[in-house]
C-alpha atoms as a PDB file:
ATOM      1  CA  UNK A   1      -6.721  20.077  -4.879  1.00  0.00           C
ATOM      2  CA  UNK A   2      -5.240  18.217  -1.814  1.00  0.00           C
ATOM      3  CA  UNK A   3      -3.384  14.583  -1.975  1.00  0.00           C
ATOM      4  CA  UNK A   4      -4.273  12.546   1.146  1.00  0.00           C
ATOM      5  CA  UNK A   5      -2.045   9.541   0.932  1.00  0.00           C
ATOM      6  CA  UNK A   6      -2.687   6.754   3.551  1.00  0.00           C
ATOM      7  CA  UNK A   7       0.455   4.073   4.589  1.00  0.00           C
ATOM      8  CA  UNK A   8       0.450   0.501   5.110  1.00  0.00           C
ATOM      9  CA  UNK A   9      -3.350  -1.043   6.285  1.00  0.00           C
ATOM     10  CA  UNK A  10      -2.516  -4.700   6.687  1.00  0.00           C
ATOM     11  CA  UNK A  11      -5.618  -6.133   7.239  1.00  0.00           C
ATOM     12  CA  UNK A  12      -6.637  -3.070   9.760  1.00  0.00           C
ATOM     13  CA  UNK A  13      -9.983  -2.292   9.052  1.00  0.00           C
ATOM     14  CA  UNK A  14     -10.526  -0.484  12.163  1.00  0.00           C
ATOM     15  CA  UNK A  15      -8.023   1.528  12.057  1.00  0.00           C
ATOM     16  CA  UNK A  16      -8.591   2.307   8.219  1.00  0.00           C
ATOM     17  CA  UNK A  17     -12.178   3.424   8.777  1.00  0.00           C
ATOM     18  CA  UNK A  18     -11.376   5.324  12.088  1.00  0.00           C
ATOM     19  CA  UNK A  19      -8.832   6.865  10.013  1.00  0.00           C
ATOM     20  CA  UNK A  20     -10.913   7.709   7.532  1.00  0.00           C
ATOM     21  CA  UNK A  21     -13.643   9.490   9.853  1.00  0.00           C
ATOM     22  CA  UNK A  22     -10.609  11.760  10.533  1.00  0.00           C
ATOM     23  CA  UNK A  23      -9.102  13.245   7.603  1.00  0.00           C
ATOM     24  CA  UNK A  24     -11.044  15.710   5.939  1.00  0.00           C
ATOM     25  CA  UNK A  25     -11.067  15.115   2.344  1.00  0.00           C
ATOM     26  CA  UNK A  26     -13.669  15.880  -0.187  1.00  0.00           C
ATOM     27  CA  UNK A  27     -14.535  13.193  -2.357  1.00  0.00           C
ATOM     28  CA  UNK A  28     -15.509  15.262  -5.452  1.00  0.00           C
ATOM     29  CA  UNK A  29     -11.969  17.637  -4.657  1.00  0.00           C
ATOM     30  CA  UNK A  30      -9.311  15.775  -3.503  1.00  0.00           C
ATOM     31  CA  UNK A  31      -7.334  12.910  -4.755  1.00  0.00           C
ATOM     32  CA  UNK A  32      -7.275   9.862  -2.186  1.00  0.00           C
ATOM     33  CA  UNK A  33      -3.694   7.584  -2.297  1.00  0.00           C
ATOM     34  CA  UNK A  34      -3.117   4.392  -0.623  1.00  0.00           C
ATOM     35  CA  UNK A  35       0.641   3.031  -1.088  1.00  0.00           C
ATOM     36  CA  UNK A  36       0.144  -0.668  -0.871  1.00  0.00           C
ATOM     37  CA  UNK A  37      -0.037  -3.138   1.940  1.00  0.00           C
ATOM     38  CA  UNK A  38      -4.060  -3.515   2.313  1.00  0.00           C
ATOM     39  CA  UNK A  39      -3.595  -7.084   3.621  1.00  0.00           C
ATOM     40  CA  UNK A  40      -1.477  -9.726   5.403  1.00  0.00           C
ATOM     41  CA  UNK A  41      -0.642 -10.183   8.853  1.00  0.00           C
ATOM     42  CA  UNK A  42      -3.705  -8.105  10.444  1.00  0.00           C
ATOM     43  CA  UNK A  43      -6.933  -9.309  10.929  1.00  0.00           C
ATOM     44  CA  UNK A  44      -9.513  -8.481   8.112  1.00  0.00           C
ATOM     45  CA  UNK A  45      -7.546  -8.427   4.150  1.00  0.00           C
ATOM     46  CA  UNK A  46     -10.946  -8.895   3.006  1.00  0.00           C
ATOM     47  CA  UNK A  47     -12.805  -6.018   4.726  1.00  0.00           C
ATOM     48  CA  UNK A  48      -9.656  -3.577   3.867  1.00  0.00           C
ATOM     49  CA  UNK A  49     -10.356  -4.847   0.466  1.00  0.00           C
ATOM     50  CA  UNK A  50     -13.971  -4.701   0.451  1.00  0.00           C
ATOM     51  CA  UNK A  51     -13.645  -1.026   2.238  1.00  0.00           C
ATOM     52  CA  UNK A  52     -11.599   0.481  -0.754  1.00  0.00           C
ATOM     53  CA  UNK A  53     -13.777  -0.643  -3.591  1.00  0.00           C
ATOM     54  CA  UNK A  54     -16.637   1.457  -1.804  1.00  0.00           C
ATOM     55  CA  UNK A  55     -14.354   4.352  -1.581  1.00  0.00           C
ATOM     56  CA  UNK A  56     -13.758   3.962  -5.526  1.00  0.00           C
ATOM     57  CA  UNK A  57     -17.270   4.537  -5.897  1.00  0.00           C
ATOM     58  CA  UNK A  58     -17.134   7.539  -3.814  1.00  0.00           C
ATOM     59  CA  UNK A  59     -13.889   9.466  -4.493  1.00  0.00           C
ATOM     60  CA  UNK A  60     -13.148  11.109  -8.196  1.00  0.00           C
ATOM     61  CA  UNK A  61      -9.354  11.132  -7.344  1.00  0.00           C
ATOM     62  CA  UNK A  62      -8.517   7.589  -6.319  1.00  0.00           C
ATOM     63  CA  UNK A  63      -5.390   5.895  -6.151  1.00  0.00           C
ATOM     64  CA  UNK A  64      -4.204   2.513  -5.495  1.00  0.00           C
ATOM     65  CA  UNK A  65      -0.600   1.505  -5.493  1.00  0.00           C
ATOM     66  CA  UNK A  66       0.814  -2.271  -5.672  1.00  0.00           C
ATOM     67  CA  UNK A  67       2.404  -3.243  -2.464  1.00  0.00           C
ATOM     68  CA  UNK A  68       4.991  -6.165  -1.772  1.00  0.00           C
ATOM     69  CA  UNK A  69       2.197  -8.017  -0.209  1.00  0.00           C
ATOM     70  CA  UNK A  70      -0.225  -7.930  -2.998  1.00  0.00           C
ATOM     71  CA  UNK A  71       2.672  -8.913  -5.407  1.00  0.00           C
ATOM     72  CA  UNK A  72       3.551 -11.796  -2.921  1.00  0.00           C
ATOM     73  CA  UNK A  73      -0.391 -12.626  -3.355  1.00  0.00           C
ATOM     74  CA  UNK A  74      -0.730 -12.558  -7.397  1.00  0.00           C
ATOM     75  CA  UNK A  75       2.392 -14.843  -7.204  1.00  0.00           C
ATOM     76  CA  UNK A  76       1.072 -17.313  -4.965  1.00  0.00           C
ATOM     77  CA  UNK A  77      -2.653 -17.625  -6.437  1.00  0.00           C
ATOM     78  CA  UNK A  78       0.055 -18.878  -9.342  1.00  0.00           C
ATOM     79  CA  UNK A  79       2.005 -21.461  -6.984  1.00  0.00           C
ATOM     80  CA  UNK A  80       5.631 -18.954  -7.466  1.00  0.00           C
ATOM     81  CA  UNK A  81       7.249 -17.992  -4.060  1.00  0.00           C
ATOM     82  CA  UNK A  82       4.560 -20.378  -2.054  1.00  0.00           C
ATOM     83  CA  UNK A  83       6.967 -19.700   1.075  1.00  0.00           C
ATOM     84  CA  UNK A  84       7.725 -16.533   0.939  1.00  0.00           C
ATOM     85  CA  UNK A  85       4.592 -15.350   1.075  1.00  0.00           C
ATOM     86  CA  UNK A  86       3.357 -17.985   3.739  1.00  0.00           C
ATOM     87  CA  UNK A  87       6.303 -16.487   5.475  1.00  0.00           C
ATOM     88  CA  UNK A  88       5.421 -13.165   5.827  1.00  0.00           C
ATOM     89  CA  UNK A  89       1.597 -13.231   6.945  1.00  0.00           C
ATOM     90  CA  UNK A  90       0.150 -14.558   3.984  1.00  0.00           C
ATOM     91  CA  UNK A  91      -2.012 -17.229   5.716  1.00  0.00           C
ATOM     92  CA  UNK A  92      -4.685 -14.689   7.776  1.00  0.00           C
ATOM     93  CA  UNK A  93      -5.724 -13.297   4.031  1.00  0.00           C
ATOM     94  CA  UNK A  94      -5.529 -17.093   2.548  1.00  0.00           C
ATOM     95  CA  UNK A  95      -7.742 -17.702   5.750  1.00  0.00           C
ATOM     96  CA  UNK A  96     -10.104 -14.632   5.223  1.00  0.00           C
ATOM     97  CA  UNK A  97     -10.720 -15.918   1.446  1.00  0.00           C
ATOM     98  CA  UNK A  98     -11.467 -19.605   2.492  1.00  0.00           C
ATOM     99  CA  UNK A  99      -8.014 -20.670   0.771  1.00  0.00           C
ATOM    100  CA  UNK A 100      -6.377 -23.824   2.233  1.00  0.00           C
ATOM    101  CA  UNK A 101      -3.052 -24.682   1.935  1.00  0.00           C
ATOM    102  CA  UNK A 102      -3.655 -27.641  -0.105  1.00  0.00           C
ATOM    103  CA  UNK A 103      -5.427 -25.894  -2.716  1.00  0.00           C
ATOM    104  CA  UNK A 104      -3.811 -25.967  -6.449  1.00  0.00           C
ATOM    105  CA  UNK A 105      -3.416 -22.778  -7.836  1.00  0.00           C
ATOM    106  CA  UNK A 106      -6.566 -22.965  -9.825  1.00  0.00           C
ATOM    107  CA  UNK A 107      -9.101 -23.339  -6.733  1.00  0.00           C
ATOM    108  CA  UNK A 108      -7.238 -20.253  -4.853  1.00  0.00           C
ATOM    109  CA  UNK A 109      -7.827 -18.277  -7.906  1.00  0.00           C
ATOM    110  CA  UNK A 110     -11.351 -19.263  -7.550  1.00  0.00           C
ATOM    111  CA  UNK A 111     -11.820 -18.576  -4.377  1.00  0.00           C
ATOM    112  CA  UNK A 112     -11.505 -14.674  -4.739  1.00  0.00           C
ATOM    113  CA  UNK A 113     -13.906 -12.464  -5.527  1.00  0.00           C
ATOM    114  CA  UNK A 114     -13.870 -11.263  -8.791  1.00  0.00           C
ATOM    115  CA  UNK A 115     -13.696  -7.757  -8.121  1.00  0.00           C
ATOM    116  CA  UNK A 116     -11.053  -8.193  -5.459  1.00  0.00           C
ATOM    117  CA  UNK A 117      -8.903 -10.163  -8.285  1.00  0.00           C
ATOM    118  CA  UNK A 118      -9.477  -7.459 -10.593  1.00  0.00           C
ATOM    119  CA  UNK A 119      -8.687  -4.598  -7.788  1.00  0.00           C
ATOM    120  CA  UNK A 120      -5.513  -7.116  -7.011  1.00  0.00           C
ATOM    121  CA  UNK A 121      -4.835  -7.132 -10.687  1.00  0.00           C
ATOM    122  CA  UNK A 122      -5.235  -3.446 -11.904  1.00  0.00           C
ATOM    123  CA  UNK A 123      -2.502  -1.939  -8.516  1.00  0.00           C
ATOM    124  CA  UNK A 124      -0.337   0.674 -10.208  1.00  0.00           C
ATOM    125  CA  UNK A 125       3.541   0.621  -9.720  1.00  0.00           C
ATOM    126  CA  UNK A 126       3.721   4.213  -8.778  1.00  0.00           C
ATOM    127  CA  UNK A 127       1.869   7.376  -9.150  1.00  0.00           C
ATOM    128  CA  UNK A 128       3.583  10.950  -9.633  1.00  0.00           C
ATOM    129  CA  UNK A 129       2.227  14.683  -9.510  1.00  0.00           C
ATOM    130  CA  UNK A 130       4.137  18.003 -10.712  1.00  0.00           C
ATOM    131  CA  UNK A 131       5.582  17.778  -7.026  1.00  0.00           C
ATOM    132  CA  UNK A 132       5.464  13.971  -5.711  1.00  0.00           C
ATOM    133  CA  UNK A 133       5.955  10.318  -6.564  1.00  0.00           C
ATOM    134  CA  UNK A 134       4.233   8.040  -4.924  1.00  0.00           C
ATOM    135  CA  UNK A 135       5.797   4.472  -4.681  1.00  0.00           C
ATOM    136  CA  UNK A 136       5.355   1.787  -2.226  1.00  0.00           C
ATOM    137  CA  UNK A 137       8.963   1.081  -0.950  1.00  0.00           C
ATOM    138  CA  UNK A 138      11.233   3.653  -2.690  1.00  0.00           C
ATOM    139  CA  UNK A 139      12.710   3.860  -5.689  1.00  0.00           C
ATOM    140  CA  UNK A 140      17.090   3.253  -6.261  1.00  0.00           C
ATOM    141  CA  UNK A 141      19.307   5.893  -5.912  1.00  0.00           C
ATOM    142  CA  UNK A 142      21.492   6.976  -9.419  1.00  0.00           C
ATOM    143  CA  UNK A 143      19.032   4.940 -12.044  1.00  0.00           C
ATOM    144  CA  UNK A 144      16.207   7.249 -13.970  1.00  0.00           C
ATOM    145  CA  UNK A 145      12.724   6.632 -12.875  1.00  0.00           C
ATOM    146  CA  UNK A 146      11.439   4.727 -15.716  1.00  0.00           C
ATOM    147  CA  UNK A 147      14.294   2.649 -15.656  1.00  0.00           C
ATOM    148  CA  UNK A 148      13.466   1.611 -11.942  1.00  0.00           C
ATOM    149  CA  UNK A 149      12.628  -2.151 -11.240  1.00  0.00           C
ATOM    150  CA  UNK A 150       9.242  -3.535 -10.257  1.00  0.00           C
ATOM    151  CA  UNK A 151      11.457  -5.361  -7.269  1.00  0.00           C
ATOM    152  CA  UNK A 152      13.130  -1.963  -5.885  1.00  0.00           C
ATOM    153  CA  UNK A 153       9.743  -0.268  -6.063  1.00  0.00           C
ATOM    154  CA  UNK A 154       8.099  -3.274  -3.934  1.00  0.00           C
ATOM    155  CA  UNK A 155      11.657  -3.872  -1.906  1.00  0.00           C
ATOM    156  CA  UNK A 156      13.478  -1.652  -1.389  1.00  0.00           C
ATOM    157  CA  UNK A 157      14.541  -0.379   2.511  1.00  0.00           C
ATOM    158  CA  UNK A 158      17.986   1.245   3.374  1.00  0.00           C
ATOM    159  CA  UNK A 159      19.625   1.953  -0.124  1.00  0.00           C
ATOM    160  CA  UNK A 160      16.476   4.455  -0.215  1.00  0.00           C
ATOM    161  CA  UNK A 161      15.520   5.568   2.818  1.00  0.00           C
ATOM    162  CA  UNK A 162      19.499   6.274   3.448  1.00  0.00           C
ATOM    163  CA  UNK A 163      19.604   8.224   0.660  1.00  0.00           C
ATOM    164  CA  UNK A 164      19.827  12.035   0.006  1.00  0.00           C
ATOM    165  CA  UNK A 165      19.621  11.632  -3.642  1.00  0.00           C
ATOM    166  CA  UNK A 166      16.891  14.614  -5.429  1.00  0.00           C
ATOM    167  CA  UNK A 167      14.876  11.648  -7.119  1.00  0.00           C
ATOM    168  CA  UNK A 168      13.426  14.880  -8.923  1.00  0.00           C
ATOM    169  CA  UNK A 169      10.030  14.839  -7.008  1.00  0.00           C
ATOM    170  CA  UNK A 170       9.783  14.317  -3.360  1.00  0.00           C
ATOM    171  CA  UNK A 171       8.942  10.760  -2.852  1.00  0.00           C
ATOM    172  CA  UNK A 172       6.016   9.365  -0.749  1.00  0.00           C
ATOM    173  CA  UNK A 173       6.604   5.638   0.200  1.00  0.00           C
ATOM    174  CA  UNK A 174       5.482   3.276   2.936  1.00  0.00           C
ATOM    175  CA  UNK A 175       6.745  -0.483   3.667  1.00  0.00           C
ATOM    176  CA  UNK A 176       9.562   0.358   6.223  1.00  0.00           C
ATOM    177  CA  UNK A 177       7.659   1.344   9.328  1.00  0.00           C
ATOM    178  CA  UNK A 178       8.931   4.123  11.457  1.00  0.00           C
ATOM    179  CA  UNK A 179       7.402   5.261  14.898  1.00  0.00           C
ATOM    180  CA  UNK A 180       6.562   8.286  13.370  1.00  0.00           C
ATOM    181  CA  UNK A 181       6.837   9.762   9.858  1.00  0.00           C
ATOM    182  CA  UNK A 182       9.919  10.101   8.364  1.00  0.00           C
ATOM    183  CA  UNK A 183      10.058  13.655   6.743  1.00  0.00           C
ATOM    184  CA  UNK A 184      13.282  14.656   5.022  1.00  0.00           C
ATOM    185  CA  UNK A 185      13.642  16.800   1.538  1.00  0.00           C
ATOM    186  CA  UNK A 186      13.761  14.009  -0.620  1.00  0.00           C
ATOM    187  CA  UNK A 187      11.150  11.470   0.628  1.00  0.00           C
ATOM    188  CA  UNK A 188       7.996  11.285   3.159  1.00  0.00           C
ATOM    189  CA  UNK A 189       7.585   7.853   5.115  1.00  0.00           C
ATOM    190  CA  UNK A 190       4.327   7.040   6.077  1.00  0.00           C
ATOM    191  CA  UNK A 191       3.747   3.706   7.272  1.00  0.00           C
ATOM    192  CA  UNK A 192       4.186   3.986  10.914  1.00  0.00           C
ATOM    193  CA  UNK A 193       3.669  -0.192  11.736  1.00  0.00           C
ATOM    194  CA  UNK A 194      -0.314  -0.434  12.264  1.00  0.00           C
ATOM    195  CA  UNK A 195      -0.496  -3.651  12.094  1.00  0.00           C
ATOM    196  CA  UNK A 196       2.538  -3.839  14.692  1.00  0.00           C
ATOM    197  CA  UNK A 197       0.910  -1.817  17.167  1.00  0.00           C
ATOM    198  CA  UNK A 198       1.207   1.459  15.841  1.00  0.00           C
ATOM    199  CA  UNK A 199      -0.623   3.769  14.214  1.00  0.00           C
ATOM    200  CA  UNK A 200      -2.111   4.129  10.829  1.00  0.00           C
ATOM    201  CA  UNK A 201      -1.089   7.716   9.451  1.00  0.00           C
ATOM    202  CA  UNK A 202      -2.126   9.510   6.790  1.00  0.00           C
ATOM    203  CA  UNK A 203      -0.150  12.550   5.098  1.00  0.00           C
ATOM    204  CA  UNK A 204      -2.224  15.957   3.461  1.00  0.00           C
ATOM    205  CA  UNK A 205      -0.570  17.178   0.894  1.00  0.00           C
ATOM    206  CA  UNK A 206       0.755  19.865   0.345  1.00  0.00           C
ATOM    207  CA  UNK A 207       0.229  21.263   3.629  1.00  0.00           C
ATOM    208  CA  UNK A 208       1.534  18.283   5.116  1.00  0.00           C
ATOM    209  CA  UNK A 209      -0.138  17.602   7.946  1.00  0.00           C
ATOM    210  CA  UNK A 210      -0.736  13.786   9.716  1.00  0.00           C
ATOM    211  CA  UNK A 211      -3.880  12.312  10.853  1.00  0.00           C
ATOM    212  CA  UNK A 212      -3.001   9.107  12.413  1.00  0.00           C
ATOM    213  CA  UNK A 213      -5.285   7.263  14.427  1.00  0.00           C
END
């Protein structure tokens, strides 16, 4: 079985389904791992959104991990952080969804999809094998995995990626964009800044070869 984990989409559908044309995965085989980030600040949330629910009808193995953005999302369909999430590219998904700023908390909610809410809703924190862990921003160096906070997981940039700490499993992550992967013993990068005119990568494991597009 091969692990194909893809980095940050932000709202790139082309990219995504270029990407996805490349890497040669079998649905019924392999496992399929995306680490968070499907929308904000790039052009289509929706379709991103709309793309991965068709591949959870195709792929046996799928895997979807909670990214800051989606957190930033949940909390602002609930009018918490309003700000912080307008502040960091929130408004092309509240545009792709209809949502207007004046909306109370109860008519964005509405406005999604159902199934989007529930894929929104159901985002695991992390995802481990025998030989990786999977988290969206990296985990804090010194304190036990299950003792990790939701924040570091969906935060966290230098104390981690800084870090030559054995976290006990190599660890995937995305959310800090590099221009190219970051490979070291301890940790894999993978979002190499797509939506800031980048590329979108995706990592085979355990071979470990890139497919970026």
């Amino acid at each position: 079985m091969k692990i194909f984990a893809i980095g940050d989409i932000h709202g790139c559908l082309d990219q995504l389904q270029r990407l996805l044309k490349k890497i040669p995965a079998d649905p019924e085989q392999d496992t399929l791992v995306f680490i968070g980030d499907f929308i904000d600040r790039g052009p289509e949330s929706r379709g991103v959104v709309d793309c991965v629910l068709e591949l959870c009808e195709i792929y046996a193995g799928m895997v979807c991990l909670c990214g800051n953005h989606e957190s930033m999302l949940l909390d602002y369909l609930e009018g918490v952080e309003e700000e912080l999430y307008l502040q960091n590219g929130g408004s092309t998904t509240l545009n792709d969804y209809g949502i207007s700023l004046l909306d109370p908390p109860r008519i964005r909610k509405a406005k999604i999809p159902a199934d989007h809410l529930r894929f929104y809703e159901s985002l695991l924190p992390y995802y481990e094998t025998d030989q990786y862990l999977f988290v969206h921003a990296g985990l804090r160096p010194g304190i036990p995995r299950a003792e990790q906070s939701a924040q570091d997981m969906l935060w966290i940039r230098r104390e981690f990626i800084d870090s030559e700490a054995d976290f006990g499993k190599r660890v995937v992550f995305g959310h800090t964009h590099f221009s190219a992967p970051l490979v070291a013993e301890n940790k894999i990068g993978i979002d190499t800044g797509a939506v800031f005119g980048g590329r979108l990568t995706c990592a085979e494991l355990p071979t470990l070869n890139f497919y970026q597009v």
